[in-house]
C-alpha atoms as a PDB file:
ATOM      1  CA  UNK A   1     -10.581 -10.389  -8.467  1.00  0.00           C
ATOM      2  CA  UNK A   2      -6.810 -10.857  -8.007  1.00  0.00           C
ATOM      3  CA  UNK A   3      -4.642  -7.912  -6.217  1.00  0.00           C
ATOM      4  CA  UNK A   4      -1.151  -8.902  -6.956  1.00  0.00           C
ATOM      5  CA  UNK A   5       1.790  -6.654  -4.870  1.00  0.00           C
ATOM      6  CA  UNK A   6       5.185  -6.555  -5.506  1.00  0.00           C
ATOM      7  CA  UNK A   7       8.110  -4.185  -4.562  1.00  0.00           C
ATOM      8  CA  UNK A   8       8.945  -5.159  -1.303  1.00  0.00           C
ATOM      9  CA  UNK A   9      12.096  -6.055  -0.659  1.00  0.00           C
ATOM     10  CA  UNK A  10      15.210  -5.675   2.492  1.00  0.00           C
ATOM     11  CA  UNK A  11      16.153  -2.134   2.682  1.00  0.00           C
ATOM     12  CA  UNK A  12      18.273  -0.126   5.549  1.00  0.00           C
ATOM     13  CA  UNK A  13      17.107   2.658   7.560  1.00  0.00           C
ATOM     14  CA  UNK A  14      16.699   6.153   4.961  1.00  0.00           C
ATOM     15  CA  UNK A  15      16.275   4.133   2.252  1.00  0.00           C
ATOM     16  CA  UNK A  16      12.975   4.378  -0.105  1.00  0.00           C
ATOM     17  CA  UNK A  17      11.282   2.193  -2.149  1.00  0.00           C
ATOM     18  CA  UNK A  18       8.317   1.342  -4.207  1.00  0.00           C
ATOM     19  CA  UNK A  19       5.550  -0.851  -3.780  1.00  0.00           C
ATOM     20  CA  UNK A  20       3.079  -1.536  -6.463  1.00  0.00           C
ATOM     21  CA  UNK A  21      -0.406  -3.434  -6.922  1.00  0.00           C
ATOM     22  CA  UNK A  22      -1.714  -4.561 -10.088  1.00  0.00           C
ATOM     23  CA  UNK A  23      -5.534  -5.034  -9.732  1.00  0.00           C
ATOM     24  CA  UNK A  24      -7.857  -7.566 -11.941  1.00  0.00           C
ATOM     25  CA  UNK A  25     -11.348  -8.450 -12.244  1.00  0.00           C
ATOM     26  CA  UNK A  26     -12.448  -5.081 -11.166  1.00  0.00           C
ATOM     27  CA  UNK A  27     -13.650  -1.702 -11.995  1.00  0.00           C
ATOM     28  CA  UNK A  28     -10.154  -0.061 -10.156  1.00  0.00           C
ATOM     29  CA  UNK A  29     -11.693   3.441 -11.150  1.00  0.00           C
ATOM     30  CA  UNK A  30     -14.582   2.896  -8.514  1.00  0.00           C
ATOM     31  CA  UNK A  31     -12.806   1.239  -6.148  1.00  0.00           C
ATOM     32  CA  UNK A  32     -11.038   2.889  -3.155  1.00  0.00           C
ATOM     33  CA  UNK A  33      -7.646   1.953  -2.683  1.00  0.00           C
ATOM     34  CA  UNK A  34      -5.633   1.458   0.352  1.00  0.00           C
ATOM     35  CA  UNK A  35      -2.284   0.153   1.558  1.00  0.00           C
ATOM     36  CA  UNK A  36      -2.568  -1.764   4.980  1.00  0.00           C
ATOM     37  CA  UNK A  37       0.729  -3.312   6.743  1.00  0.00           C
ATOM     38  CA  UNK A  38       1.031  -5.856   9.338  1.00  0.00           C
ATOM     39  CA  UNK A  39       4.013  -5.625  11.457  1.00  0.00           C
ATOM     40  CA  UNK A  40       5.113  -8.542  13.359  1.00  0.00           C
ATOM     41  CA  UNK A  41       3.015  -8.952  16.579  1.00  0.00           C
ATOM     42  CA  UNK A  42       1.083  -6.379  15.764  1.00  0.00           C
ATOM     43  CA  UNK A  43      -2.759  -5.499  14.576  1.00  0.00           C
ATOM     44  CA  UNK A  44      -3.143  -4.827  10.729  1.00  0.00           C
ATOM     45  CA  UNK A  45      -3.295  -1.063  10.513  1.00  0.00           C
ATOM     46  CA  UNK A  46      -4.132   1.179   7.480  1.00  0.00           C
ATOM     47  CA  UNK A  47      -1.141   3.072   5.828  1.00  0.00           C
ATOM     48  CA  UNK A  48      -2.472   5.060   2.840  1.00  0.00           C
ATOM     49  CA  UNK A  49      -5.717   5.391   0.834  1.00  0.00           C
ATOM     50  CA  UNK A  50      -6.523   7.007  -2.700  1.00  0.00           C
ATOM     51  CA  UNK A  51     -10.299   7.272  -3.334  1.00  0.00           C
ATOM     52  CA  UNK A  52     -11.914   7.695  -6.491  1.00  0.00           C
ATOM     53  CA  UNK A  53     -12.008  10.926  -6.038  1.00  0.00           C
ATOM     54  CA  UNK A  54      -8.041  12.737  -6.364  1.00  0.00           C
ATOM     55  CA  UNK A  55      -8.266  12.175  -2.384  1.00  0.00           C
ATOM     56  CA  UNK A  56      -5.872  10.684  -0.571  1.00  0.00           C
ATOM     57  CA  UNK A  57      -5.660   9.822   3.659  1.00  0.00           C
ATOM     58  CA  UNK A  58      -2.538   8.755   5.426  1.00  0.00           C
ATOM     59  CA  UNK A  59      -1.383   7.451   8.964  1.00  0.00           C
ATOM     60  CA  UNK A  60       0.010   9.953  11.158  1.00  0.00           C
ATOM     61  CA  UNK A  61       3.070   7.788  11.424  1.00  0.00           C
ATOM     62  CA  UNK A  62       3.662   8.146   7.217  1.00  0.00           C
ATOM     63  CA  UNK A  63       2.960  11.620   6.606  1.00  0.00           C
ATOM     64  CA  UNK A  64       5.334  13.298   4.853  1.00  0.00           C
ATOM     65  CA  UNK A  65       7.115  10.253   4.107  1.00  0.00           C
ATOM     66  CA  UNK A  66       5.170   7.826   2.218  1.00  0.00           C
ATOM     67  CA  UNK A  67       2.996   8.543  -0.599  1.00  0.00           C
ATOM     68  CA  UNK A  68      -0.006   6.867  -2.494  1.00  0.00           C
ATOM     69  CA  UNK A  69      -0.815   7.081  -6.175  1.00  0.00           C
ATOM     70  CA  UNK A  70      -2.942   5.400  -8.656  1.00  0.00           C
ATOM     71  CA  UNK A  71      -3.173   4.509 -12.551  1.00  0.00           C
ATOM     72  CA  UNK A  72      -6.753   3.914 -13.423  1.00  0.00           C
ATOM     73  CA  UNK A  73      -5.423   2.948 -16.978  1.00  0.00           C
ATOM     74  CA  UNK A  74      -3.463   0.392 -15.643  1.00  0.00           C
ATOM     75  CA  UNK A  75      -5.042  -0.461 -12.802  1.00  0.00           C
ATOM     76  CA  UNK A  76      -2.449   0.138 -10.538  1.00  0.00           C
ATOM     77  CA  UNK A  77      -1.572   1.564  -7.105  1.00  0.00           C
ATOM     78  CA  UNK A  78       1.676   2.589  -5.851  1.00  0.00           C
ATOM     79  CA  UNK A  79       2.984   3.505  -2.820  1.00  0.00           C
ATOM     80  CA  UNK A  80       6.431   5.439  -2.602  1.00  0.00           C
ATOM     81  CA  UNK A  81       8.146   5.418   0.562  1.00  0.00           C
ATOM     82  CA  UNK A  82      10.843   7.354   1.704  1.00  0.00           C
ATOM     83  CA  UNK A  83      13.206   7.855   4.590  1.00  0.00           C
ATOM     84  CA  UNK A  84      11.955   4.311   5.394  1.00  0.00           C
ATOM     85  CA  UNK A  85      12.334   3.419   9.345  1.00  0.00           C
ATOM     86  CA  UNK A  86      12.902   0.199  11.074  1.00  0.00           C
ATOM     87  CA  UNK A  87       9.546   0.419  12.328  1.00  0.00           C
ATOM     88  CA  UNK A  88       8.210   0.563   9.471  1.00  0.00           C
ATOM     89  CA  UNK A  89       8.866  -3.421   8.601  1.00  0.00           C
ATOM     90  CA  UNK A  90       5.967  -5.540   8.066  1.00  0.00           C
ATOM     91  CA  UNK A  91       3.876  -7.374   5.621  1.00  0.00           C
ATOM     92  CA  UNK A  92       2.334  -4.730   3.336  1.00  0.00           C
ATOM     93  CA  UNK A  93      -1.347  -5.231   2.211  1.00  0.00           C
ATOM     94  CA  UNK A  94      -3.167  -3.974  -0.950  1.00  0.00           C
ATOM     95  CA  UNK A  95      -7.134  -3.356  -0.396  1.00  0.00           C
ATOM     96  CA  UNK A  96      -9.603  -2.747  -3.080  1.00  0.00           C
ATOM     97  CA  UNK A  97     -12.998  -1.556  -1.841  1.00  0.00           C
ATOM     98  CA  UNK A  98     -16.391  -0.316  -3.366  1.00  0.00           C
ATOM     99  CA  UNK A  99     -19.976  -0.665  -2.984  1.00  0.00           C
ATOM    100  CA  UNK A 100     -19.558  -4.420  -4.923  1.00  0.00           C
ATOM    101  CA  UNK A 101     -17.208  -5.411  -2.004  1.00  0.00           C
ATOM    102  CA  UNK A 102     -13.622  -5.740  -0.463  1.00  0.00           C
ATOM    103  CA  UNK A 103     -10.804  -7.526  -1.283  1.00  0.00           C
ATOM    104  CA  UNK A 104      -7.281  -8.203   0.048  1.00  0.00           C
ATOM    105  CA  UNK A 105      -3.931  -8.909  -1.663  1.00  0.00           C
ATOM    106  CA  UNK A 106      -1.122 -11.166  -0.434  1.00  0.00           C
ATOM    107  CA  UNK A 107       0.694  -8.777   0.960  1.00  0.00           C
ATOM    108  CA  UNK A 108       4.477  -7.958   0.365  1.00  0.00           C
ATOM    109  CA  UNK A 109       6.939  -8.082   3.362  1.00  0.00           C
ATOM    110  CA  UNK A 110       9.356  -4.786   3.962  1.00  0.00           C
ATOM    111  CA  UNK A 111      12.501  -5.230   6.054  1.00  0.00           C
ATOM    112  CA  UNK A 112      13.868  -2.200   7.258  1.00  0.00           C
ATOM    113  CA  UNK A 113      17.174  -2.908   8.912  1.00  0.00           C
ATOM    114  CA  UNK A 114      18.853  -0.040  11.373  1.00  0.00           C
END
């Protein structure tokens, strides 16, 4: 199973951009999908998940701003953010989960300057 990210990138405060994860060696339909991010000297929290199900759970700290998608065709997951903050920089993490297990990305670092 290989969860590859991409999209992050150096951005300034009110900027957006787009994160993607391209998932292999799994059945992505069946598999929850989540966005996690690590920001420096902090815990790894949970940003945004899109079950199987058309149902999708944010942080408090995201809503409104960020938003999670999915291709099951492609076996992709995106997640769109918007009006991106400073504290908002960190290491973001794609997670696959289902009842044949979890499994992590890399991870793609966001910089959001002020």
């Amino acid at each position: 199973v290989q969860l590859q990210a991409s999209g992050g990138g150096l951005v300034q405060a009110g900027e957006s951009l787009r994160l993607s994860c391209k998932a292999s060696g799994l059945a992505f339909s069946l598999n929850v999908m989540r966005w996690y991010r690590q920001a420096p000297g902090k815990e790894r929290e949970m940003v945004a998940s899109a079950g199987a199900t058309p149902t999708t759970r944010y942080a408090d700290s995201v809503k409104g701003r960020f938003t999670i998608s999915r291709d099951d065709a492609e076996k992709i997951v995106y997640l769109q953010m918007n009006t991106l903050k400073p504290e908002d920089t960190g290491i973001y993490y794609c997670y696959a989960w289902s009842l044949g297990g979890e499994f992590w990305g890399k991870g793609t670092l966001v910089t959001v300057s002020s």
